[in-house]
Protein backbone atom coordinates (compact mmCIF):
# COMPACT_ATOMS: atom_id res chain seq x y z
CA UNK A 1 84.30 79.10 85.01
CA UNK A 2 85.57 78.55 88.41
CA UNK A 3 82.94 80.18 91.47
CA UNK A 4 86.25 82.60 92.71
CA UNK A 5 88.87 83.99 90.81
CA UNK A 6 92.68 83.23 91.88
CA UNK A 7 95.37 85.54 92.25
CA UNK A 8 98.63 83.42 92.41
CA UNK A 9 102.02 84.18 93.22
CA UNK A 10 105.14 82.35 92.53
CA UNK A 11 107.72 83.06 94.58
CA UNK A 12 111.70 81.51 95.61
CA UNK A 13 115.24 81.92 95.89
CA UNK A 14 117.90 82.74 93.38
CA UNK A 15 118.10 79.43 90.87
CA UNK A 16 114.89 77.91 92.51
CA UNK A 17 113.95 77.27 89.25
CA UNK A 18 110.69 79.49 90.00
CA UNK A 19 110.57 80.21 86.08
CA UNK A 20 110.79 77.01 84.81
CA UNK A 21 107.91 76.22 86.94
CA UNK A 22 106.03 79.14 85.74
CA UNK A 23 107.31 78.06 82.21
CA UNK A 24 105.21 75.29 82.37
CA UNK A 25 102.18 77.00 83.89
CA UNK A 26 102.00 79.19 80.57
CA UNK A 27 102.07 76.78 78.41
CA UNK A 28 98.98 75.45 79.88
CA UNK A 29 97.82 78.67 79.15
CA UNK A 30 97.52 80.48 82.31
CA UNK A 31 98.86 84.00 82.08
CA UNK A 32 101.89 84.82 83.96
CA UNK A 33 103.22 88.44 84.82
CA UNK A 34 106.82 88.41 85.39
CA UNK A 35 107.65 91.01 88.37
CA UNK A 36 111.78 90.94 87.28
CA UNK A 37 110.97 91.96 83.64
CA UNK A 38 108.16 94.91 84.68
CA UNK A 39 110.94 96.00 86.88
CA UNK A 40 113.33 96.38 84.27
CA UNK A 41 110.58 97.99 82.27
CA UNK A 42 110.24 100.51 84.99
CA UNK A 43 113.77 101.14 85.63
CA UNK A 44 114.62 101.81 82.05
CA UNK A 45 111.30 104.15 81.22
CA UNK A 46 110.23 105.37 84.52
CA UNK A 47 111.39 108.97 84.04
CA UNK A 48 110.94 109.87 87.90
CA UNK A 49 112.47 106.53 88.88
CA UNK A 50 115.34 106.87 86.77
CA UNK A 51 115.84 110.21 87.86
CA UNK A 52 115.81 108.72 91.99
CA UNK A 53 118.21 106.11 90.89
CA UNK A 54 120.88 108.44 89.18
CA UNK A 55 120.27 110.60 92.42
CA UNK A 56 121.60 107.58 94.70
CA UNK A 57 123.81 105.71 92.37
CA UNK A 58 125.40 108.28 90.35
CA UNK A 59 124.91 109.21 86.50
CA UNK A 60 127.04 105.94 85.61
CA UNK A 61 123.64 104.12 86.46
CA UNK A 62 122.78 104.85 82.41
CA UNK A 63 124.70 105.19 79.32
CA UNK A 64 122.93 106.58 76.53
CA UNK A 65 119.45 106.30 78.28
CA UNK A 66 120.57 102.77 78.81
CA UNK A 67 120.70 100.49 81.68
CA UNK A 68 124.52 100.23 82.85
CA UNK A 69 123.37 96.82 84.74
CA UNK A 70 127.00 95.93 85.60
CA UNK A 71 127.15 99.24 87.40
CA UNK A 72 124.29 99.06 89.23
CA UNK A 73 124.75 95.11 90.05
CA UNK A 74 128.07 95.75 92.00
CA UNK A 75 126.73 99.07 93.49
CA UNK A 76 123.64 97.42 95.13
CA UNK A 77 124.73 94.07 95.93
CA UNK A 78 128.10 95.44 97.70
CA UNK A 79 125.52 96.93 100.50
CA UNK A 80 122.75 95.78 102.38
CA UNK A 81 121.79 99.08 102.32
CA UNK A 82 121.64 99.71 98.33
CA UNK A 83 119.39 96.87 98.55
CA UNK A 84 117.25 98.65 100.57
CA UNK A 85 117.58 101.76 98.79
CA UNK A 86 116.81 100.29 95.58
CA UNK A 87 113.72 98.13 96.41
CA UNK A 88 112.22 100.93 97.93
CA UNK A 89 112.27 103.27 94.47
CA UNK A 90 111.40 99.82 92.37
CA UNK A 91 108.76 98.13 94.53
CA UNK A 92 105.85 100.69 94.89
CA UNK A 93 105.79 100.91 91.52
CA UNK A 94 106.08 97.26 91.15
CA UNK A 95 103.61 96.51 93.33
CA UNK A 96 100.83 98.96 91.10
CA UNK A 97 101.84 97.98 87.29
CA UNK A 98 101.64 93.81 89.16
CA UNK A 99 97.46 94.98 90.70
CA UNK A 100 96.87 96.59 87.32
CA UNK A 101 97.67 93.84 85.54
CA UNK A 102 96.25 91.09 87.24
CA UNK A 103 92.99 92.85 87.04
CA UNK A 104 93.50 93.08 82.82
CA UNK A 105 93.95 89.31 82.93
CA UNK A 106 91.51 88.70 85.56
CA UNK A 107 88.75 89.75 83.40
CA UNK A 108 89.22 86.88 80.74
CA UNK A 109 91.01 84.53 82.89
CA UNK A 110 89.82 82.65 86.07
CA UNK A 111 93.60 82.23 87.08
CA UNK A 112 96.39 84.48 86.95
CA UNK A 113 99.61 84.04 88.07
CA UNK A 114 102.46 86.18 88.77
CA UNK A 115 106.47 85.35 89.20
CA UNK A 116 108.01 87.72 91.60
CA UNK A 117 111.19 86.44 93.67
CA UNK A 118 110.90 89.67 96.10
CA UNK A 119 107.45 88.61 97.72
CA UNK A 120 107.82 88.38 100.77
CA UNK A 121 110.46 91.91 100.74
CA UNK A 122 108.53 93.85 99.26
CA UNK A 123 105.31 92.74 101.06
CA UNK A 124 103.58 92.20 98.20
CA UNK A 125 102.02 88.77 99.63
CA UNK A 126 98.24 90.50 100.87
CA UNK A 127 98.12 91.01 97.17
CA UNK A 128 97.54 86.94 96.34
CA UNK A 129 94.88 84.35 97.78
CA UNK A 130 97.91 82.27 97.49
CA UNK A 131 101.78 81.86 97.46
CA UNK A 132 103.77 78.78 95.60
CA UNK A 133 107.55 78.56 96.59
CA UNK A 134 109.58 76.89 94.87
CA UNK A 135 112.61 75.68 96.90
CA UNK A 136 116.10 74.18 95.89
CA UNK A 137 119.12 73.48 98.61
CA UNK A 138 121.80 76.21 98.15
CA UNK A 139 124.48 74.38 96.61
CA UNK A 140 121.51 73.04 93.51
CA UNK A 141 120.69 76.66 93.41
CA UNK A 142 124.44 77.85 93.07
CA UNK A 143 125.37 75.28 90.39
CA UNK A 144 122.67 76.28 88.34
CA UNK A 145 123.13 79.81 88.34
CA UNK A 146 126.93 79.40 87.63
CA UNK A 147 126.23 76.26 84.92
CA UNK A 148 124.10 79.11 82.72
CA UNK A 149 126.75 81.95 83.08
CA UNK A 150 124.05 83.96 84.33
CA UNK A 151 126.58 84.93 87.65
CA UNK A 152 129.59 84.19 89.06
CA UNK A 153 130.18 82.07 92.33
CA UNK A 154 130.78 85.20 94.52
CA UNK A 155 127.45 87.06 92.70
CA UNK A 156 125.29 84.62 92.91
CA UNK A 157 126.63 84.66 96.76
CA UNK A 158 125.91 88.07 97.29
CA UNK A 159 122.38 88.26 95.70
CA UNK A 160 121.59 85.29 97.79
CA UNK A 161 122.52 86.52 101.11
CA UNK A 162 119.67 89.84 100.02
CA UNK A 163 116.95 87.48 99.87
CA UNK A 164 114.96 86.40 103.11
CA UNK A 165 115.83 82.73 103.92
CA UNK A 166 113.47 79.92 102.12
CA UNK A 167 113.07 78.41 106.28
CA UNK A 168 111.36 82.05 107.03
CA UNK A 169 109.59 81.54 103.70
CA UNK A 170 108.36 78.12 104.12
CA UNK A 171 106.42 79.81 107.47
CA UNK A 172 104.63 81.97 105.34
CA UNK A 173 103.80 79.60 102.09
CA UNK A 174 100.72 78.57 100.97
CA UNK A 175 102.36 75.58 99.06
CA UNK A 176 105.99 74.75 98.98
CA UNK A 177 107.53 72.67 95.97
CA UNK A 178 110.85 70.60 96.32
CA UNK A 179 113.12 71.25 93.48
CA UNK A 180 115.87 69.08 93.60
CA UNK A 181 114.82 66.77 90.86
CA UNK A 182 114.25 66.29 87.53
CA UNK A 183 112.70 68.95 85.12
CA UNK A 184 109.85 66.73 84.21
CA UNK A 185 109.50 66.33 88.18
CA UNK A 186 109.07 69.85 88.71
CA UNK A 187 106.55 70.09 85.46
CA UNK A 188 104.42 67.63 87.20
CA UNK A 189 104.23 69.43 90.48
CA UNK A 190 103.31 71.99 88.14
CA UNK A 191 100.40 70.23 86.61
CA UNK A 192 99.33 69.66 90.14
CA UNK A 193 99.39 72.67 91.58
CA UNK A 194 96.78 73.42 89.09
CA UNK A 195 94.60 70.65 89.51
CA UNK A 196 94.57 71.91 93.27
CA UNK A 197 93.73 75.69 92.36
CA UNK A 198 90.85 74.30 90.17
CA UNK A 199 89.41 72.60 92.62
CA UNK A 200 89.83 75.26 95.23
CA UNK A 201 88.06 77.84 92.85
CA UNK A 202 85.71 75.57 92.09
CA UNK A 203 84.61 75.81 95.67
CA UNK A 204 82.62 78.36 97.37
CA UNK A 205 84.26 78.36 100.28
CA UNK A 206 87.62 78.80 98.62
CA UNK A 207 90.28 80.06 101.05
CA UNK A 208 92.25 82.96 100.62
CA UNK A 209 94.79 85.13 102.39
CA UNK A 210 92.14 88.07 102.05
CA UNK A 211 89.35 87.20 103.31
């Protein structure tokens, strides 16, 4: 039982590799709320967000009740400004299902983390004693993205160039991990970042963005 509960955030760019990490802090056991997937939650059974996104995307945004995410992937990464648009329906919401949640876990857990690659755009950082980024250079990031078929070169391009910049990041970091390594590198900066949380909850004069 650590002396002060920990709020954690994981946080970095497009094919960071910011859910392998967090891969590896669940199966120690720590809970981890995925941000992405209680966005996509949202989106699809949200009735009054659905109804805000059809308003500013157009009814093609669904078919059958369902998710047209091609659609809505070339509508909002074409523009800056459908980025903004978007984030701003999504994230308020986001932001309350993340606090509820972390206060479930919170009350069986002295750790709980959460996996969220908008954190810093959608100013959810206040929300965490700490943030964990998890950096990779571009061109690591890019290959990896493309190597899984998740996107395509120019995709992956355009989804990077809507997130803030790891260098502005970094500035505002409570830890930053390397990940231009191996995967069992990256599972043992894993394993360390959670000796170091331990050890600061263990403390009584743990540190924290809130207080």
């Amino acid at each position: 039982m650590l002396k002060k509960k920990l709020k954690v955030a994981v946080t970095g760019s497009i094919g960071s590799g910011k859910s392998t990490f967090c891969d590896f802090i669940a199966e120690k056991g720590y809970p981890v709320i995925k941000a992405d997937d209680i966005s996509k939650q949202i989106l699809a059974e949200d009735k009054n967000v659905k109804e805000k996104v059809i308003k500013k995307f157009g009814d093609e945004s669904f078919i059958n009740n369902q998710i047209n995410k091609k659609f809505l992937a070339e509508k909002i990464f074409s523009n800056p400004i459908n980025v903004i648009i978007i984030n701003s329906i999504l994230h308020p919401e986001v932001k309350k299902k993340v606090q509820q949640l972390m206060q479930e876990q919170l009350r069986n857990n002295d750790i709980v983390f959460t996996e969220a690659a908008l954190i810093y755009e959608a100013e959810m950082e206040d929300m965490f004693e700490y943030v964990i980024l998890i950096t990779a250079g571009s061109s690591v990031r890019e290959k990896r993205i493309i190597a899984n078929g998740k996107l395509t070169r120019d995709e992956f391009k355009k989804r990077n160039e809507n997130q803030i910049k790891d260098e502005e990041k970094k500035k505002r970091a409570d830890f930053v991990f390397e990940n231009d390594g191996s995967v069992e590198e990256l599972k043992q900066k894993a394993d360390f970042l959670i000796t170091v949380l331990i050890g600061l909850g263990s403390s009584a004069t743990a540190s924290s963005r809130n207080t």
